[in-house]
Every structure is written in C-alpha cells, then in structure tokens.
N, C-alpha and C. Protein backbone atom coordinates (compact mmCIF):
# COMPACT_ATOMS: atom_id res chain seq x y z
N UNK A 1 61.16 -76.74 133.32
CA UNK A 1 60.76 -75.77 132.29
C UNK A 1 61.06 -76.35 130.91
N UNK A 2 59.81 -76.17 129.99
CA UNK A 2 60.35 -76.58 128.87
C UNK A 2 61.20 -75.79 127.62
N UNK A 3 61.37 -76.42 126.86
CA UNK A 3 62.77 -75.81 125.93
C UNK A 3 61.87 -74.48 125.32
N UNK A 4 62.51 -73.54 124.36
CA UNK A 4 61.97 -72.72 123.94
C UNK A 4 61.32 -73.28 122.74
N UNK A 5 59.95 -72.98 122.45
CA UNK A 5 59.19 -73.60 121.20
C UNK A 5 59.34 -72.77 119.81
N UNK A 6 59.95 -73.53 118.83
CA UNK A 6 60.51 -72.89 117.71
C UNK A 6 58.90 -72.70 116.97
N UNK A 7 59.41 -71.66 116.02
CA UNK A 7 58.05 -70.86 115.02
C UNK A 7 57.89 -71.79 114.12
N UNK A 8 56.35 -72.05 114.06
CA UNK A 8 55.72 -73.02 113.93
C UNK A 8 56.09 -72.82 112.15
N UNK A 9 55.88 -73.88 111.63
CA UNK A 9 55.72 -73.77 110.26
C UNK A 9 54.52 -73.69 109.53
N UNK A 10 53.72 -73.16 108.26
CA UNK A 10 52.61 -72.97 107.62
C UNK A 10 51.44 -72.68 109.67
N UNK A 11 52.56 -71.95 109.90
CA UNK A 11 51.31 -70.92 111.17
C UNK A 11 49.84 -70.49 110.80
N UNK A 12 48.77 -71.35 111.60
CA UNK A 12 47.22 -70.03 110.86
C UNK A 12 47.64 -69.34 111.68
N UNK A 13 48.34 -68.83 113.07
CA UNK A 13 48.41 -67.50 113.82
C UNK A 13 49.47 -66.64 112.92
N UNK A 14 49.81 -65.75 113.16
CA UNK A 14 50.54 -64.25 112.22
C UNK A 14 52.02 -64.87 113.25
N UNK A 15 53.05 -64.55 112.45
CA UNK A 15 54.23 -64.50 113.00
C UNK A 15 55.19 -63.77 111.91
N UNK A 16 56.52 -63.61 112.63
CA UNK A 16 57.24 -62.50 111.88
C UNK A 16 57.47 -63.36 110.19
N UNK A 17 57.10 -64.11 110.12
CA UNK A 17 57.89 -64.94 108.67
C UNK A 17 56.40 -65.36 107.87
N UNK A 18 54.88 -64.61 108.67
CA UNK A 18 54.08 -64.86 107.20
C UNK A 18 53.34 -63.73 107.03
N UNK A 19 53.08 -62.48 108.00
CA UNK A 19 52.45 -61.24 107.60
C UNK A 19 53.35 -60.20 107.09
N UNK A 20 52.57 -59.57 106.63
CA UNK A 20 53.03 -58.10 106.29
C UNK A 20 52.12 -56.80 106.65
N UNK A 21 52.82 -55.89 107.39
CA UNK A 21 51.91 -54.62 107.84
C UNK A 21 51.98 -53.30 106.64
N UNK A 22 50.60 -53.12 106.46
CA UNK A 22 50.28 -51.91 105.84
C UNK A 22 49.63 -50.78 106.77
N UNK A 23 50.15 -49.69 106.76
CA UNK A 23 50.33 -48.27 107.43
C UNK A 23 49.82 -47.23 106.88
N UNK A 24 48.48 -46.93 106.38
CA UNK A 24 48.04 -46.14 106.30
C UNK A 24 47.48 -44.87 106.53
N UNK A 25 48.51 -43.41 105.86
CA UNK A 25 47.43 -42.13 106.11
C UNK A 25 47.75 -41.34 107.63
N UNK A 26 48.99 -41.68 108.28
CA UNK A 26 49.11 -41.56 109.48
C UNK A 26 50.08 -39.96 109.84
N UNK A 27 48.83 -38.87 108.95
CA UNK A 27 49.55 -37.61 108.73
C UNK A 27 48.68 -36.75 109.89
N UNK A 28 49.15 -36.08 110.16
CA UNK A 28 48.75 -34.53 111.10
C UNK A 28 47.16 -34.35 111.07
N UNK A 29 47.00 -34.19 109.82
CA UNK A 29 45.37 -33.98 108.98
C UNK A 29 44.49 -34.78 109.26
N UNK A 30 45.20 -36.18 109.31
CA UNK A 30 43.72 -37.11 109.81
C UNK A 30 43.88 -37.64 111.09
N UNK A 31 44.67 -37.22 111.86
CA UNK A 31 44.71 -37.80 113.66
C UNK A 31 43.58 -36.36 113.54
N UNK A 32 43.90 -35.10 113.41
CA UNK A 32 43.19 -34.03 113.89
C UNK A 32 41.55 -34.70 113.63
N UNK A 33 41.24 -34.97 112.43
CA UNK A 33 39.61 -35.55 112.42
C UNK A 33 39.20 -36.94 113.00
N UNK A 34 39.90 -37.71 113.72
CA UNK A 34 39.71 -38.66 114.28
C UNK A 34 38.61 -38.26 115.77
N UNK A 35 37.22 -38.81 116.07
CA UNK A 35 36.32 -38.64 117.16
C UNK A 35 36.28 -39.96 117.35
N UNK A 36 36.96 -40.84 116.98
CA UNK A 36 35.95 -42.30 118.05
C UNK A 36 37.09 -42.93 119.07
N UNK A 37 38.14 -42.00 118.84
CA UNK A 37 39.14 -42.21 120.50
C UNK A 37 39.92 -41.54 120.74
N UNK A 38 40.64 -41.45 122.17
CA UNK A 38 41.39 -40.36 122.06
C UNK A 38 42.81 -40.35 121.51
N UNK A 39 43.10 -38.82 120.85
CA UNK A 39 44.08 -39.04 120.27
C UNK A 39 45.47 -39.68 120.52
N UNK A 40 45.82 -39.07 121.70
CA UNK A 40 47.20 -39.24 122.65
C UNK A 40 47.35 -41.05 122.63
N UNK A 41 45.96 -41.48 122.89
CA UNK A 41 46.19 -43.15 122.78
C UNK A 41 46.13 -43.68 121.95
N UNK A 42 45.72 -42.73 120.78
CA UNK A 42 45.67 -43.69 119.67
C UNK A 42 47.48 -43.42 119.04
N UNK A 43 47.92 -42.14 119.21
CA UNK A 43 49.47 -42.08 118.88
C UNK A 43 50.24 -43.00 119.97
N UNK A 44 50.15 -43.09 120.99
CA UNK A 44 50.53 -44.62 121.89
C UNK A 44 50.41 -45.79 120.76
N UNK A 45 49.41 -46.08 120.68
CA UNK A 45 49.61 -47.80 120.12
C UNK A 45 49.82 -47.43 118.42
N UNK A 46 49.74 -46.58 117.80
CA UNK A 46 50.43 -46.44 117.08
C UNK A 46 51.73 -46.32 116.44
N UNK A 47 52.45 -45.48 117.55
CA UNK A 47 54.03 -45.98 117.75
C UNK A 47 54.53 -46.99 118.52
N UNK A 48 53.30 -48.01 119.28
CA UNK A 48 54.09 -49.17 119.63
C UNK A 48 53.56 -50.52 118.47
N UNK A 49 52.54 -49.93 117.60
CA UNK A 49 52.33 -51.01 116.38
C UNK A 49 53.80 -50.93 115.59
N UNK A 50 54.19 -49.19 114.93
CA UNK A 50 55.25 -49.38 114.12
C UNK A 50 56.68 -49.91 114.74
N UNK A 51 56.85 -49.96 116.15
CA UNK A 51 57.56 -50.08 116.75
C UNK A 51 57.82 -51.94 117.17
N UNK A 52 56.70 -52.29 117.00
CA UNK A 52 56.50 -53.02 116.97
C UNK A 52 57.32 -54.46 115.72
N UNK A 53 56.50 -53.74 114.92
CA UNK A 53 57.21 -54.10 112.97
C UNK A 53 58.51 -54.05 113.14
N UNK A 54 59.08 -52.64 113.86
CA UNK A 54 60.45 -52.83 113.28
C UNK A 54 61.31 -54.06 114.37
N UNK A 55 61.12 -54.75 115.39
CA UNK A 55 61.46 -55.29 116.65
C UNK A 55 61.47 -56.69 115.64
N UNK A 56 59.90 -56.71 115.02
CA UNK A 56 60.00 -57.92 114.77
C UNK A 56 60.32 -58.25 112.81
N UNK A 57 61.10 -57.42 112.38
CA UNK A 57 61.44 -56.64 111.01
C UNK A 57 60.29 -57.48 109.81
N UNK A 58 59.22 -57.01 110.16
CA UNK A 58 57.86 -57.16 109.31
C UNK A 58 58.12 -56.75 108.07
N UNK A 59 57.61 -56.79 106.91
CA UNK A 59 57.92 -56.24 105.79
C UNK A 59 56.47 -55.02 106.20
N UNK A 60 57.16 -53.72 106.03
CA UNK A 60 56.28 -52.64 106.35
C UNK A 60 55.86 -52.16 104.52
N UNK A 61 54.53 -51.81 104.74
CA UNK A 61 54.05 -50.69 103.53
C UNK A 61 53.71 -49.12 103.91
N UNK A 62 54.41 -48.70 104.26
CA UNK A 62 53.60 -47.34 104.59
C UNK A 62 53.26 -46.19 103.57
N UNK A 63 52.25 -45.87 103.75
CA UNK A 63 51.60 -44.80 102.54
C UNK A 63 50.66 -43.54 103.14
N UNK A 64 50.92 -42.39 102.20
CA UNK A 64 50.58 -41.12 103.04
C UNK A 64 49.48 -40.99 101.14
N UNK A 65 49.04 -40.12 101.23
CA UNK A 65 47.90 -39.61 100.87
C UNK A 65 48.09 -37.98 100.55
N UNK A 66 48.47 -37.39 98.90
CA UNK A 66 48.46 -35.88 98.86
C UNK A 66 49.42 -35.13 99.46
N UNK A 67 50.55 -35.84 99.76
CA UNK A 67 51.76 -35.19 100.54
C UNK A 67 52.20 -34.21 99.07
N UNK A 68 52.49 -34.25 97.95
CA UNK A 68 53.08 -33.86 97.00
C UNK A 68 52.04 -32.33 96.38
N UNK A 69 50.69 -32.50 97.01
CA UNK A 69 49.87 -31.26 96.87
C UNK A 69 49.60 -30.24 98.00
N UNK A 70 50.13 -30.93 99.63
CA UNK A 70 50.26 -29.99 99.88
C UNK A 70 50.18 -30.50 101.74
N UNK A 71 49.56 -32.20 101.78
CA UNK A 71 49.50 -32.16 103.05
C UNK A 71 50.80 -32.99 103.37
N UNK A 72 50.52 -33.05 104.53
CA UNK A 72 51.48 -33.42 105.77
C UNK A 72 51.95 -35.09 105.75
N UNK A 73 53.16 -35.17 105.57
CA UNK A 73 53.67 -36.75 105.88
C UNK A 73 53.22 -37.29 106.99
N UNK A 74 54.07 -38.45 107.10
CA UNK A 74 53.39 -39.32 108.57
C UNK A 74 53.95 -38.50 109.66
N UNK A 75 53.40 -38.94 110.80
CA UNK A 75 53.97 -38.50 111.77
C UNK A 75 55.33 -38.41 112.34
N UNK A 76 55.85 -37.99 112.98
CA UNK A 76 56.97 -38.04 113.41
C UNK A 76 57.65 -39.38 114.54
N UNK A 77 56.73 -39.57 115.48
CA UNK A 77 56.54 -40.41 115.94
C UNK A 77 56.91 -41.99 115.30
N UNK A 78 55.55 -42.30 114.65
CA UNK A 78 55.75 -43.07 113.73
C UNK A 78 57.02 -43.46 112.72
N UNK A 79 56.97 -42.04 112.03
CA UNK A 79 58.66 -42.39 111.73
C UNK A 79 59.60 -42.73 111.96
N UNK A 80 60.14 -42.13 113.51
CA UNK A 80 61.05 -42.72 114.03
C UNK A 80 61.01 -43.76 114.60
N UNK A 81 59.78 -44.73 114.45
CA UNK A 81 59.53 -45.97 115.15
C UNK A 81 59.92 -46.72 113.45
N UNK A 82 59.94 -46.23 112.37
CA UNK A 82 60.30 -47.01 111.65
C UNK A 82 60.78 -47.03 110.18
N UNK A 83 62.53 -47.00 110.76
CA UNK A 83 63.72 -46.09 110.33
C UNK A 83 63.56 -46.59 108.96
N UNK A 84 63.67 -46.11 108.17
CA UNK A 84 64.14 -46.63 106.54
C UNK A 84 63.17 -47.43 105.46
N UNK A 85 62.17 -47.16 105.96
CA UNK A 85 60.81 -47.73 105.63
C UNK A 85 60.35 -46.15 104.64
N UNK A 86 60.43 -46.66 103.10
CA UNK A 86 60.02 -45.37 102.39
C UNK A 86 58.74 -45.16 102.54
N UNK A 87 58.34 -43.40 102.52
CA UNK A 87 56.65 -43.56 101.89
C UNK A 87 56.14 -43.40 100.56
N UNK A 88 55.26 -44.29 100.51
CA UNK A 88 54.25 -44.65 98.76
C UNK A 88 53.42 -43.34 98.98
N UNK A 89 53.43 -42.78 98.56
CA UNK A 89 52.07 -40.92 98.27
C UNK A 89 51.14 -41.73 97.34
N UNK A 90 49.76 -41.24 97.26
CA UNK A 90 48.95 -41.95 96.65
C UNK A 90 47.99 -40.01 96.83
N UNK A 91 46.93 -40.65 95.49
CA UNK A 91 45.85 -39.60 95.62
C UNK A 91 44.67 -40.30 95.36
N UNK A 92 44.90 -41.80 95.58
CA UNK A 92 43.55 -42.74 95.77
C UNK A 92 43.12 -42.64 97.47
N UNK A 93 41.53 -41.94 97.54
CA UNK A 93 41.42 -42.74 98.73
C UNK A 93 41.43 -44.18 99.13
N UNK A 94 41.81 -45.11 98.38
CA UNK A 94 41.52 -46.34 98.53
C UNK A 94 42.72 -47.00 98.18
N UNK A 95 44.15 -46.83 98.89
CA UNK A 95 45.22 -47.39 98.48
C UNK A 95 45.34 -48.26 97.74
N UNK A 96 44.23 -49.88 98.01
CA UNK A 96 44.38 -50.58 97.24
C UNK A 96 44.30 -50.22 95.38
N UNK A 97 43.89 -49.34 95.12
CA UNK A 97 43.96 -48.48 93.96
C UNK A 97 44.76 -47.86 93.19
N UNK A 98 45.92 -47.89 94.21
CA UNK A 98 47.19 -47.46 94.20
C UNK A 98 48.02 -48.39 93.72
N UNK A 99 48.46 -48.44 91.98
CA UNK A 99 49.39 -49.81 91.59
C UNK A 99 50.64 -49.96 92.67
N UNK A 100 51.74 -48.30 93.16
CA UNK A 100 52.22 -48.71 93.81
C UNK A 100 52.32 -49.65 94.88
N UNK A 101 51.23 -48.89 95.95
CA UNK A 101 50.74 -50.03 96.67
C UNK A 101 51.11 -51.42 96.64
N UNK A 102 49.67 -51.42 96.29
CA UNK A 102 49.48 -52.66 95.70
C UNK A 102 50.46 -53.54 95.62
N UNK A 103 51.34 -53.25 94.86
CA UNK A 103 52.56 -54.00 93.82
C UNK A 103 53.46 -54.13 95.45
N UNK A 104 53.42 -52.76 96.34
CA UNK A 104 54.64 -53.38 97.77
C UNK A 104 53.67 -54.58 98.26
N UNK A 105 52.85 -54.43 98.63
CA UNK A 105 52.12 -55.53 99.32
C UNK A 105 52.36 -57.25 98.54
N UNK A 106 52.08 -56.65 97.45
CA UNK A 106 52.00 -58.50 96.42
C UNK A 106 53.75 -58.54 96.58
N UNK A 107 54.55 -57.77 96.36
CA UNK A 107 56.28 -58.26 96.60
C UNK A 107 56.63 -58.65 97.68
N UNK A 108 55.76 -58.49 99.03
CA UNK A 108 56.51 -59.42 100.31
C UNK A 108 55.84 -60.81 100.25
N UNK A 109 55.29 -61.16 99.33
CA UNK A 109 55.20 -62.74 99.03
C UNK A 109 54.41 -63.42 100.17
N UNK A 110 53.63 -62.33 100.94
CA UNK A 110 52.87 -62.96 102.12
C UNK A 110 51.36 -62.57 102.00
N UNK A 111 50.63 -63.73 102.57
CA UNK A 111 49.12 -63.34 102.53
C UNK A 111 48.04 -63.51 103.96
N UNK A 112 49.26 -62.89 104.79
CA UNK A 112 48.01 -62.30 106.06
C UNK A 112 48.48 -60.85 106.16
N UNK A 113 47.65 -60.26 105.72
CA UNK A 113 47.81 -58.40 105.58
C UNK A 113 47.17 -57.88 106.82
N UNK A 114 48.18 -57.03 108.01
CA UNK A 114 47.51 -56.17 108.44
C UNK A 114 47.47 -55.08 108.59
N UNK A 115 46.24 -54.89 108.96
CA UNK A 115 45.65 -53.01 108.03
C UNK A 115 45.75 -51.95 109.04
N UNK A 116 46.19 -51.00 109.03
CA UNK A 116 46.34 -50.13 110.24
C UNK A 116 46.18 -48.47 109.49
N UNK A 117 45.08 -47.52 110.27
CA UNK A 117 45.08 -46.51 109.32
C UNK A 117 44.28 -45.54 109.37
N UNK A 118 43.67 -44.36 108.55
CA UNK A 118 42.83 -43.53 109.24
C UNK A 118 42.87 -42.50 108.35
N UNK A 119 41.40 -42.77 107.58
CA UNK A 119 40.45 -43.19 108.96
C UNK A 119 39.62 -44.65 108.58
N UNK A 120 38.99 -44.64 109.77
CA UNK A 120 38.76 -46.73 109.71
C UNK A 120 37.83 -46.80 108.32
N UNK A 121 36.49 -45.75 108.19
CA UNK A 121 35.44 -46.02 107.46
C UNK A 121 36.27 -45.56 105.71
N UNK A 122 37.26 -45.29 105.87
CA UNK A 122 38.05 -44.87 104.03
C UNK A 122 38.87 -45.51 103.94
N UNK A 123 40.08 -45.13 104.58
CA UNK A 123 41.49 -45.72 104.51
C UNK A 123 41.70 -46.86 104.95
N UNK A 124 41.25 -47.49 105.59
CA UNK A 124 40.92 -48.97 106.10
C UNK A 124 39.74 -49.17 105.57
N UNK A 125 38.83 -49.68 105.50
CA UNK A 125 37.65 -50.21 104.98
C UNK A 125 37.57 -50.54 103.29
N UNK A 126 38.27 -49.21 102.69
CA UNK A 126 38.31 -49.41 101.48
C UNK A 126 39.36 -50.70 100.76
N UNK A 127 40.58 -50.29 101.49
CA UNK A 127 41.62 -51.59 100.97
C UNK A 127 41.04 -52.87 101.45
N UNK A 128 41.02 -53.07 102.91
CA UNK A 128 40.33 -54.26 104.12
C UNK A 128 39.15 -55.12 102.91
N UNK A 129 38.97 -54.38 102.18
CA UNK A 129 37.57 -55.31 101.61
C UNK A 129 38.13 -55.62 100.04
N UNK A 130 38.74 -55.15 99.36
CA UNK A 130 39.81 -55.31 98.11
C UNK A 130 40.74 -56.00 98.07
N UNK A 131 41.13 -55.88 99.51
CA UNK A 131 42.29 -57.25 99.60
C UNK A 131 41.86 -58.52 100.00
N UNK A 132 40.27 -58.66 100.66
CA UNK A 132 39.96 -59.72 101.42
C UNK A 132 39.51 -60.43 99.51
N UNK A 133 38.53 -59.58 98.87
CA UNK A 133 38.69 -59.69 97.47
C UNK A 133 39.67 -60.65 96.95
N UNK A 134 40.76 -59.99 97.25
CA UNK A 134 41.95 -60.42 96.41
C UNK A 134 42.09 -61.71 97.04
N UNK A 135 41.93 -61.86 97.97
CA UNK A 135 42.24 -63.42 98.54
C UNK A 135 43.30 -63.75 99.87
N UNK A 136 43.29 -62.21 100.33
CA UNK A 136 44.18 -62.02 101.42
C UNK A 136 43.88 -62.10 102.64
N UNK A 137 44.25 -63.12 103.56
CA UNK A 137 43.45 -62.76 105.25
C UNK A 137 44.54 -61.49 106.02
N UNK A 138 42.71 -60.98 105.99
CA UNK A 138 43.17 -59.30 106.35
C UNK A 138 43.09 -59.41 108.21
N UNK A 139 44.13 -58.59 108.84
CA UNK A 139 43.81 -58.30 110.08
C UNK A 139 43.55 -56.71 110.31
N UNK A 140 42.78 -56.62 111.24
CA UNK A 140 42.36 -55.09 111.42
C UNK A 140 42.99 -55.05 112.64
N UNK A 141 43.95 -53.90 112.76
CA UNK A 141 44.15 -53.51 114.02
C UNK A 141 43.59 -52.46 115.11
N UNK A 142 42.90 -52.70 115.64
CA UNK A 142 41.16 -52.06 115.99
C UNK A 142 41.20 -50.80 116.91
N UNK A 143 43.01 -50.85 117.57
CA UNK A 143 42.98 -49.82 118.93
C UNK A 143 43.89 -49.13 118.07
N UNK A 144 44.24 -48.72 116.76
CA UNK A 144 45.33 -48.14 116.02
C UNK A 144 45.02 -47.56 115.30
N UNK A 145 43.40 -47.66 114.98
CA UNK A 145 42.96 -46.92 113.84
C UNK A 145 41.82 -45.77 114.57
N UNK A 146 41.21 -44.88 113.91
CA UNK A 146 40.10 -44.22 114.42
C UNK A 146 38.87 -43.81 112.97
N UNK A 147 37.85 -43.44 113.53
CA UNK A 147 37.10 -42.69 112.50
C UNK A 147 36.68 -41.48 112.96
N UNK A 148 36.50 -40.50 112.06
CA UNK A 148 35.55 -39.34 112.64
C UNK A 148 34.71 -39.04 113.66
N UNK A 149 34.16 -40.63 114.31
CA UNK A 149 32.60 -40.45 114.80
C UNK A 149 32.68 -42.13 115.56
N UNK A 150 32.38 -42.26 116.58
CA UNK A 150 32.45 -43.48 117.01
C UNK A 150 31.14 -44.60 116.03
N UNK A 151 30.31 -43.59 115.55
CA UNK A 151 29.19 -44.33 114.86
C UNK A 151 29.96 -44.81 113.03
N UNK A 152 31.22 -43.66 112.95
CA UNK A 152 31.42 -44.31 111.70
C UNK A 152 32.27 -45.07 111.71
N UNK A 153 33.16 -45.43 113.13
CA UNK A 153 34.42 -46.58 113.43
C UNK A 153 33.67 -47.86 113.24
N UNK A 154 32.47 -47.41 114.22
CA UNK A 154 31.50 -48.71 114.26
C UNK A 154 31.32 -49.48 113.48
N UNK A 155 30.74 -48.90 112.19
CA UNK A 155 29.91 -49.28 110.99
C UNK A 155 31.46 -49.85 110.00
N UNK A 156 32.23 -49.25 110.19
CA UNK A 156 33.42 -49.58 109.15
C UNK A 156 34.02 -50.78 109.82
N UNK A 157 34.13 -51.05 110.97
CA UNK A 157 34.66 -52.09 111.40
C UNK A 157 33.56 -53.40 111.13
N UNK A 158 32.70 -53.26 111.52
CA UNK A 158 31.23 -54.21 111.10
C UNK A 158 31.30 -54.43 109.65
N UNK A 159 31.59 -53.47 108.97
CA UNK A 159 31.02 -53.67 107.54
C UNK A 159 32.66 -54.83 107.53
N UNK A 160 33.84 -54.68 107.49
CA UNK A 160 34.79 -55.32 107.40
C UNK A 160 34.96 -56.31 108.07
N UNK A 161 34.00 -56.66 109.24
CA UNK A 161 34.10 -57.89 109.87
C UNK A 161 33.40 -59.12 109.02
N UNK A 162 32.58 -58.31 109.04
CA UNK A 162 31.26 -59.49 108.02
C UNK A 162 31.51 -59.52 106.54
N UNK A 163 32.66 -58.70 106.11
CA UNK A 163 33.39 -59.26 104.93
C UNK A 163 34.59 -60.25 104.90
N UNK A 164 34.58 -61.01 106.52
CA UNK A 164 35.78 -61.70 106.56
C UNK A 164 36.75 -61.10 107.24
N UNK A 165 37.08 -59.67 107.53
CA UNK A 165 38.14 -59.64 107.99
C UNK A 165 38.66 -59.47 109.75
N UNK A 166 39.36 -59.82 110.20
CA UNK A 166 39.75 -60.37 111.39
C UNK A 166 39.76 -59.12 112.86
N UNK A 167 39.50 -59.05 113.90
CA UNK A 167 40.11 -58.03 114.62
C UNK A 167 41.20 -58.27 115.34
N UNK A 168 42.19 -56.92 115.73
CA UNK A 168 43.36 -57.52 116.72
C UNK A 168 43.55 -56.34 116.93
N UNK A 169 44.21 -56.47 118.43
CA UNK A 169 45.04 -55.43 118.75
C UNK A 169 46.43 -55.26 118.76
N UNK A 170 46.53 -53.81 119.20
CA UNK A 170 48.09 -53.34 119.22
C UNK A 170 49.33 -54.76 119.79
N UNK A 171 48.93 -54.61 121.07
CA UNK A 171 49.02 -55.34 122.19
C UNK A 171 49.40 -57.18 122.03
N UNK A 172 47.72 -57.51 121.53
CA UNK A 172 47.33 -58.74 121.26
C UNK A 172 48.46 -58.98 120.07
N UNK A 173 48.83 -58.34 119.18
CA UNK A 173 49.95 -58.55 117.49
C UNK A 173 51.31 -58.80 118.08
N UNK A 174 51.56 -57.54 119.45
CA UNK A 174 52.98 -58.11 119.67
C UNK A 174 53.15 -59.53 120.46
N UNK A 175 52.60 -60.13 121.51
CA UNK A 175 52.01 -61.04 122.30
C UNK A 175 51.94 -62.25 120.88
N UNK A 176 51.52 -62.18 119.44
CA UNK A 176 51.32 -63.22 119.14
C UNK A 176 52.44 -63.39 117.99
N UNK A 177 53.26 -62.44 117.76
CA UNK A 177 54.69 -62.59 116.93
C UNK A 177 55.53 -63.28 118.05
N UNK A 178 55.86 -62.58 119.08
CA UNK A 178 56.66 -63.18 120.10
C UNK A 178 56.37 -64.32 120.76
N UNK A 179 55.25 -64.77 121.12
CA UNK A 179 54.81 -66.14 121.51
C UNK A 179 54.91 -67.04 122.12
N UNK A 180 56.77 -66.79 122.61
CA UNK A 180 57.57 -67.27 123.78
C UNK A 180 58.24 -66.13 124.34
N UNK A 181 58.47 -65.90 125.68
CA UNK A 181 59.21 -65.51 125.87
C UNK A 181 60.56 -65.60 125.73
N UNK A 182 60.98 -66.43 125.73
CA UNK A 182 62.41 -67.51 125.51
C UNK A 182 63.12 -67.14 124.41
N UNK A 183 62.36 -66.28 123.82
CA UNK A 183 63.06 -66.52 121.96
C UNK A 183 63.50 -64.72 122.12
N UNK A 184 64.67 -65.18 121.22
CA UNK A 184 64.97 -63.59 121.01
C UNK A 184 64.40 -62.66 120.77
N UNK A 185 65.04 -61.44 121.18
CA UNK A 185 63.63 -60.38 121.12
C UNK A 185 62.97 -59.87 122.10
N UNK A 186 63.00 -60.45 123.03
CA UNK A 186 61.97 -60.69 124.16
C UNK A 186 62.43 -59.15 124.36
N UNK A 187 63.70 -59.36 125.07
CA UNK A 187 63.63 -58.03 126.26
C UNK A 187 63.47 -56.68 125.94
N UNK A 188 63.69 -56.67 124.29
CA UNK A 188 63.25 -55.52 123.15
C UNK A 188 61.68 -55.22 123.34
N UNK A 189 60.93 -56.17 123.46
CA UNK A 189 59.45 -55.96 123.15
C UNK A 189 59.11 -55.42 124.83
N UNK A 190 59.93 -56.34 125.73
CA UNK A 190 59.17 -55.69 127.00
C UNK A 190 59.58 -54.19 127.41
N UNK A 191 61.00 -53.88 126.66
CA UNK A 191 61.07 -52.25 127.13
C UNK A 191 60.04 -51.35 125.78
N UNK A 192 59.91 -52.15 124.81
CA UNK A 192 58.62 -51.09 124.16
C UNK A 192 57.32 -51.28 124.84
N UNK A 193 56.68 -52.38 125.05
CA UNK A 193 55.38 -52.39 125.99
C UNK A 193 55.58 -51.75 127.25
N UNK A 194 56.56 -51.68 128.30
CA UNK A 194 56.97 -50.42 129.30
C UNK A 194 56.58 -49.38 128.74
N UNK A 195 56.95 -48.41 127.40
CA UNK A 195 56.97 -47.22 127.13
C UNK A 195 55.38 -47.18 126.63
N UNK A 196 55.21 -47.93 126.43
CA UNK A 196 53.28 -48.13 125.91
C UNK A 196 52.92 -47.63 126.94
N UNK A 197 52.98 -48.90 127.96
CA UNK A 197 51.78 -48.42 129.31
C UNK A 197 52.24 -47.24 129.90
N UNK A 198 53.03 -46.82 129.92
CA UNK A 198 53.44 -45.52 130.43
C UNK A 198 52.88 -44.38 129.61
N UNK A 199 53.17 -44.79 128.18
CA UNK A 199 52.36 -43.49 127.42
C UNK A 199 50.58 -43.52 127.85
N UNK A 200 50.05 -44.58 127.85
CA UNK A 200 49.15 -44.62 127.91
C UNK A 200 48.56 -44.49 129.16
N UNK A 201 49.07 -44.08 130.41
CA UNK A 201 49.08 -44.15 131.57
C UNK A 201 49.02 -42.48 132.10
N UNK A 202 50.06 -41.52 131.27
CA UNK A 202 50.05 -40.48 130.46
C UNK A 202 48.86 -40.15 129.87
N UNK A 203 48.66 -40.51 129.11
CA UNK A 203 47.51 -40.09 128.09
C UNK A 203 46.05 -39.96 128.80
N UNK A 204 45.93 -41.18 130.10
CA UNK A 204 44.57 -41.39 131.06
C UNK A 204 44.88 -40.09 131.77
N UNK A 205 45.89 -39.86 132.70
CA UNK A 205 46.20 -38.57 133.34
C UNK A 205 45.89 -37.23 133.00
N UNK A 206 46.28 -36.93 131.15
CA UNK A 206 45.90 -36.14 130.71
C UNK A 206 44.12 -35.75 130.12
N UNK A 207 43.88 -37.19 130.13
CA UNK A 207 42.38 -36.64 129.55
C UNK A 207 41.76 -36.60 131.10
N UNK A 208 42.24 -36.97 132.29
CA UNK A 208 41.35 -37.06 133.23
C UNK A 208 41.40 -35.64 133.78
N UNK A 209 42.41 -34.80 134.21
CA UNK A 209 42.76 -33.12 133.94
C UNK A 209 42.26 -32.24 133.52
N UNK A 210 41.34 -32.92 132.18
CA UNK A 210 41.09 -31.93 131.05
C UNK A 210 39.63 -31.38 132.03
C-alpha cells in the first residue's frame, strides 16, 4: 500500500486550502417554492454540503435575503451544520450586489467559488455569472440547489454552464476535498455520508408513501 498522498500544491481540482463556499438564501420561504426536486433531499445534501465545509473548515459565506423586513433566516438544519459562521442579510436579489458579500468572498483570498442556493434561476445564476465576470472559477453545486420549475432549474443551470461555470455535486465536493482516505478527516466524513444516505434513504421512503 502506498503512503498517504499529500495535497497537491497550485491544485486545478478544489481542496480545503483553495475554495471557498458561498450559501445562499437557504430560508423557510424559498425551500417552500422550490418544484424541480424534492424537498426532504434537497435539505439532505444541503446539510451534508454545510456539513461538509465545516469537516473540511472551508471559508463559508452564508447570506439570507430580507431577514430584517420580515422573512425567515436559514434553516435550522443548516445552521447547526455550521456553528459560528455569521449571516450577511442582503435586499439584493443578486448577492453579488451585495458590497458585503462581495467583500466576504474577495477576503478568503481564494478563486474557485462554490455556489450553493435558491433558487438556481436568481440566487445562483445571478452571482454564478458576476463572479465568473469577475474572474472566478465558479462551481455549481447542482443536487443542493432547486428552482421553482424543473424547466427554470434547467435553463439557469444551462445558461451558467455556457457561461463557464462548472457542475458538481454534494457528494462528488466531499470525495474531492478528501481525496485519500488516509488523511485526516476521513472517519468524520464517512459518519456524515452515513447520515446522508440514510436521510436520503428516508426521504425515498417518504415520497414513495405519499
């Protein structure tokens, strides 16, 4: 067996020492309008994305949208997947619009951004194409986000592909931070991917019932 393979230096793959995750919009209000998957799975890989970040201590951005007029913070879930991580309130649909923002993202000194958020065709699509702009390789995390309408996930993910920006999953992000098994961490990530497939195993049970 060979030795454990140390993290590569100037990586083109994402690892814990060159991305940064942005968390968008992940309040009560917009899981409820989400139609292009189901919800229960999309709160699965959503608390194993943030759960994820914190395992592998990502520099997180998370930002909610109108909390201060009247709607709903992030989820709960989410939250507790990721302790001490403040939220940025914004009343731009288009975070990148948001100097706060903005300004967390340009201070973790990294330029592979990935976008996680909802809904795909606003809250993702709008930054995803402002930051690719800016000069940032954007990743989309594709099983984490939703839109209204499977026809408008569609079109927002397309429109952001063919602007450059990347797809990935929940799954596929933790699999490519960790990269060895061998390396610390490991047995952290396999009891959160346990609680994944189980939620999500859950979640098939429940929509198959319905």
């Amino acid at each position: 067996m060979s030795d454990v393979t140390p993290v590569r230096e100037n990586d083109t793959l994402l690892t814990p020492r060159n991305a940064v995750l942005a968390l968008i919009d992940y309040q009560p209000e917009q899981y409820a309008g989400v139609g292009s998957m189901d919800r229960k799975e999309l709160l699965a890989n959503v608390t194993l994305l943030g759960q994820t970040a914190t395992a592998f201590e990502l520099p997180v951005v998370l930002s909610t949208v109108y909390v201060k007029h009247g709607m709903t913070g992030t989820n709960p879930e989410l939250r507790e997947a990721l302790p001490g991580v403040p939220e940025i309130d914004r009343t731009t649909m288009n975070s990148w619009e948001d100097p706060e923002f903005r300004a967390a993202v340009e201070a973790s000194g990294r330029r592979k951004l990935i976008l996680a958020g909802l809904w795909t065709e606003v809250c993702v699509a709008f930054p995803a194409l402002d930051a690719l702009r800016a000069g940032y390789e954007v990743y989309v995390v594709a099983d984490a986000i939703g839109g209204v309408s499977h026809v408008a996930h569609e079109a927002a993910m397309q429109r952001m592909l063919q602007a450059g920006a990347r797809p990935i999953t929940v799954l596929g992000l933790a699999c490519e931070l960790q990269r060895d098994w061998g390396r610390a961490g490991a047995d952290r990530l396999r009891g959160i991917m346990r609680a994944w497939f189980a939620a999500r195993r859950a979640a098939g049970a429940a929509h198959a019932s319905a």
